[in-house]
N, C-alpha and C. Protein backbone atom coordinates (compact mmCIF):
# COMPACT_ATOMS: atom_id res chain seq x y z
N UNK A 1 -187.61 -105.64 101.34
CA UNK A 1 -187.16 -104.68 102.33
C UNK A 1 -185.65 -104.43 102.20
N UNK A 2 -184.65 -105.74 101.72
CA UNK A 2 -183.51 -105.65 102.05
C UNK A 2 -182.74 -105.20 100.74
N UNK A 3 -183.83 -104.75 99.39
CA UNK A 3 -182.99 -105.33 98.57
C UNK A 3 -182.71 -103.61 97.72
N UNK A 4 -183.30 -102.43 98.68
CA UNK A 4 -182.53 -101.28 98.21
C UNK A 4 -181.16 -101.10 98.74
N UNK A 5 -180.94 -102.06 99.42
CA UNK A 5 -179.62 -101.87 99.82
C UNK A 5 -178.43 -102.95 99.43
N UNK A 6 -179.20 -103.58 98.46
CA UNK A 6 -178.35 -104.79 97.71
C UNK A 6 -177.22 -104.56 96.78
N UNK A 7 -176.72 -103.52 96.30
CA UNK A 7 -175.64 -102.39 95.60
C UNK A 7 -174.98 -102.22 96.62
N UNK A 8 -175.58 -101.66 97.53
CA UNK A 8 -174.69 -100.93 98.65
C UNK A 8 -173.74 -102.00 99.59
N UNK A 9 -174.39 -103.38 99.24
CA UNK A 9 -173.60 -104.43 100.32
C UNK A 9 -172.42 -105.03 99.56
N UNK A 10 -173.35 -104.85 98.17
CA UNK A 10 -172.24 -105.78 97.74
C UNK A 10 -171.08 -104.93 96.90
N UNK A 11 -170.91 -103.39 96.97
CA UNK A 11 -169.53 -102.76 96.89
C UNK A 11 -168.92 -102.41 98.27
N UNK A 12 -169.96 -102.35 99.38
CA UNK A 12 -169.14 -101.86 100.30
C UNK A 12 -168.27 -103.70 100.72
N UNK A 13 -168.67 -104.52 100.57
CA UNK A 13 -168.01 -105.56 100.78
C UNK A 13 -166.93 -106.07 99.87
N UNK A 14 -166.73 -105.23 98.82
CA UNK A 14 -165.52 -105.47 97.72
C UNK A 14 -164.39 -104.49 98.47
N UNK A 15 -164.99 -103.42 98.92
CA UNK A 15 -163.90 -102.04 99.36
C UNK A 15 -162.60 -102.39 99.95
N UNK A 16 -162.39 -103.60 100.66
CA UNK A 16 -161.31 -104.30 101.36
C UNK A 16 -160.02 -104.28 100.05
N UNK A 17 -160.84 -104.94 99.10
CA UNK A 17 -160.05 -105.27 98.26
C UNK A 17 -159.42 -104.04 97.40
N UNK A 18 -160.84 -103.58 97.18
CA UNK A 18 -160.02 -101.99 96.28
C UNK A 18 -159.39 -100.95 96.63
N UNK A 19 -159.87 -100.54 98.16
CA UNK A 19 -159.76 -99.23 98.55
C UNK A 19 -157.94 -99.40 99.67
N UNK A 20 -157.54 -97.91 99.37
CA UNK A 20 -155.86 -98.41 100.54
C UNK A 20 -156.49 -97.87 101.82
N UNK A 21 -155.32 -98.53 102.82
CA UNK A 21 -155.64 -98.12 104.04
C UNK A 21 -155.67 -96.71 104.15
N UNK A 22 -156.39 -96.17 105.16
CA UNK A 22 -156.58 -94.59 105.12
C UNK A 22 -157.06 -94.16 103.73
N UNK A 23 -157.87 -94.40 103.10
CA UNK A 23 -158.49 -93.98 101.80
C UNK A 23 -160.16 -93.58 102.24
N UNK A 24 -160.67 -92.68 101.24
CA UNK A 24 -161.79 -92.45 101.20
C UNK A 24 -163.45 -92.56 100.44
N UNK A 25 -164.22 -92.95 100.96
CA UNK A 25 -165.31 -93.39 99.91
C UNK A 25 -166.58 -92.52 100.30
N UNK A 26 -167.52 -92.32 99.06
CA UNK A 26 -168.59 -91.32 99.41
C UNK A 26 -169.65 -91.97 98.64
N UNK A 27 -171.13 -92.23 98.55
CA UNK A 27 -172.30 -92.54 98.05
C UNK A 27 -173.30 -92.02 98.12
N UNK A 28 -174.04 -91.34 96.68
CA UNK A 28 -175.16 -90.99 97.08
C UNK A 28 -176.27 -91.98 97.91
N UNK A 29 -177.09 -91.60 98.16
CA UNK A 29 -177.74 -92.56 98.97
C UNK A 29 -179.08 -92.16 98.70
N UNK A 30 -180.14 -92.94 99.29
CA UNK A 30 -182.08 -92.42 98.99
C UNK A 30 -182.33 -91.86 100.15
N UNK A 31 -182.87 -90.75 100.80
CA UNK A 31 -183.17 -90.01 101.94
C UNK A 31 -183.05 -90.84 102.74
N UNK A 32 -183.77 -92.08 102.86
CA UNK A 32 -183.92 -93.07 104.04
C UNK A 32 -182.99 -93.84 104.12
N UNK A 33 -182.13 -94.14 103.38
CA UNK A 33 -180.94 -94.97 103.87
C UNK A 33 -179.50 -94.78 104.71
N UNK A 34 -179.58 -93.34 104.86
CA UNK A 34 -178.15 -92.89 105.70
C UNK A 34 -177.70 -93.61 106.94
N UNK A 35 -178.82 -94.47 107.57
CA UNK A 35 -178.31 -94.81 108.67
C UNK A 35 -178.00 -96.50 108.47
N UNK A 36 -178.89 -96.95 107.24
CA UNK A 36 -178.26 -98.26 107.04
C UNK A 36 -177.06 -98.35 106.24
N UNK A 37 -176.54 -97.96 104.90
CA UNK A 37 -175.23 -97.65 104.46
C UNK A 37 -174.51 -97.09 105.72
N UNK A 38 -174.40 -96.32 106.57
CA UNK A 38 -173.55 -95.76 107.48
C UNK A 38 -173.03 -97.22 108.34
N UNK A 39 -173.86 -98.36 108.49
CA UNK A 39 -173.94 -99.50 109.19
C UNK A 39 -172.76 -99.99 108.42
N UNK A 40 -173.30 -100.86 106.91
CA UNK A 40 -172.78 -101.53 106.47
C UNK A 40 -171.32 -100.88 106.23
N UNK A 41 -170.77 -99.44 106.07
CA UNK A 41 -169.51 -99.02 105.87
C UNK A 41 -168.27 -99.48 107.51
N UNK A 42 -169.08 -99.29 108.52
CA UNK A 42 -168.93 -99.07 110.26
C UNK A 42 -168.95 -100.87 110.27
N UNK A 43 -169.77 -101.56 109.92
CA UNK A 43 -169.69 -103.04 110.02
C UNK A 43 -168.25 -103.80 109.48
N UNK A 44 -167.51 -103.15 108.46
CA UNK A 44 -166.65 -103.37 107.97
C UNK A 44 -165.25 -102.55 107.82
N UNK A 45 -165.32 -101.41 108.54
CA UNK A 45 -164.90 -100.54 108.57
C UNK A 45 -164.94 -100.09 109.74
N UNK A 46 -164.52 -100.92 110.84
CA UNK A 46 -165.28 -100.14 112.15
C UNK A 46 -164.48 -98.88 113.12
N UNK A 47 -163.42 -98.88 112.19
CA UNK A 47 -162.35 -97.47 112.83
C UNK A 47 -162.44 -96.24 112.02
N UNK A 48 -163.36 -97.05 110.67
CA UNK A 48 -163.52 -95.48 109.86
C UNK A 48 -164.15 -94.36 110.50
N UNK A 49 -164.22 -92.82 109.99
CA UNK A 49 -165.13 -92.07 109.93
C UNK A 49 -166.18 -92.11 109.07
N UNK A 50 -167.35 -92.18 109.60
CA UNK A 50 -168.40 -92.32 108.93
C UNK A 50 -169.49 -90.97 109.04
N UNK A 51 -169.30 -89.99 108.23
CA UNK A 51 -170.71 -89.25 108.18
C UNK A 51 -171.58 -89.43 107.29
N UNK A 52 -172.91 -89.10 107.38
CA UNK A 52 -174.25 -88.77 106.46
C UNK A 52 -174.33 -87.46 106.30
N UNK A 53 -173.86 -86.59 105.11
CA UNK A 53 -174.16 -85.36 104.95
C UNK A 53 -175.98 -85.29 104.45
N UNK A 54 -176.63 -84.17 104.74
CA UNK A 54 -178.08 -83.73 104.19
C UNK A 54 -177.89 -83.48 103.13
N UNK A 55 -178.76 -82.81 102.16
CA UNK A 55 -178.96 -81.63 101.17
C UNK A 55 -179.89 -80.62 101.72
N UNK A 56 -179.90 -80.55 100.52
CA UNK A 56 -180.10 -78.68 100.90
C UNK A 56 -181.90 -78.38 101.58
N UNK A 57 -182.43 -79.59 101.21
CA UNK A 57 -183.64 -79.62 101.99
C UNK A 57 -183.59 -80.43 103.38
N UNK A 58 -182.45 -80.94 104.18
CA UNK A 58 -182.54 -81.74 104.92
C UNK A 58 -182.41 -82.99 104.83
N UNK A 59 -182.24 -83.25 103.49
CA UNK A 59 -182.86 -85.22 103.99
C UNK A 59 -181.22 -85.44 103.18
N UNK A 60 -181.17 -87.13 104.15
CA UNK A 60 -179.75 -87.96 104.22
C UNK A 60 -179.94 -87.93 102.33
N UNK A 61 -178.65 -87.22 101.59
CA UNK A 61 -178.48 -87.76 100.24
C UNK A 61 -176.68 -88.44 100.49
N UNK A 62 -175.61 -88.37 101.34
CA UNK A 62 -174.18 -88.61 100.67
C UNK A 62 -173.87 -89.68 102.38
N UNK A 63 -173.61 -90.43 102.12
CA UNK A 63 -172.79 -90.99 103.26
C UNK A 63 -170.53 -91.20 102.65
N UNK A 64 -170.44 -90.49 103.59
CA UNK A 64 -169.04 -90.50 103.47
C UNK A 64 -168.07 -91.10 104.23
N UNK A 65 -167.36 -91.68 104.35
CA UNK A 65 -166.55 -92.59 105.03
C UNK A 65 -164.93 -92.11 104.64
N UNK A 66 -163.96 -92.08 105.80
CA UNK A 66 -162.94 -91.46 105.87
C UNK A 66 -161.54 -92.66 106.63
N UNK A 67 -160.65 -92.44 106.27
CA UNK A 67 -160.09 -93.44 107.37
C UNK A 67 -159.99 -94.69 106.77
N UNK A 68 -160.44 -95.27 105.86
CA UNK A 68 -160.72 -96.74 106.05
C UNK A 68 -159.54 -97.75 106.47
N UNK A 69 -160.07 -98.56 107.37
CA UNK A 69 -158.97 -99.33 107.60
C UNK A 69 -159.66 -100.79 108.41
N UNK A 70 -158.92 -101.75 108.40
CA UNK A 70 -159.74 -103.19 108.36
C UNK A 70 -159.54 -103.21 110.03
């Protein structure tokens, strides 16, 4: 269950290290995951902006995160 999102934990949990304050990060994502990546960015990131953009049929493909800051 946990382990399409096993990429996603373990860069969004490096991002501290790589990314500067106020910097920005974006991921494609699988239709169904926009609201768990949106977590794990907001879990660690909890002052960022966090959106889930659609595509062009509707379904969650980009979660974007704005702001970052610890």
């Amino acid at each position: 269950e946990d382990n399409a999102l096993i990429a996603y934990k373990k860069i969004v949990s490096q991002l501290p290290n790589t990314v500067v304050t106020g910097g920005s990060v974006a991921f494609e994502i699988g239709h169904l995951q926009g609201d768990a990546v949106k977590g794990l960015i907001k879990w660690t990131f909890p002052h960022s902006s966090v959106s889930v953009i659609k595509d062009i049929n509707g379904k969650d493909r980009i979660v974007s995160a704005k702001n970052l800051s610890l």
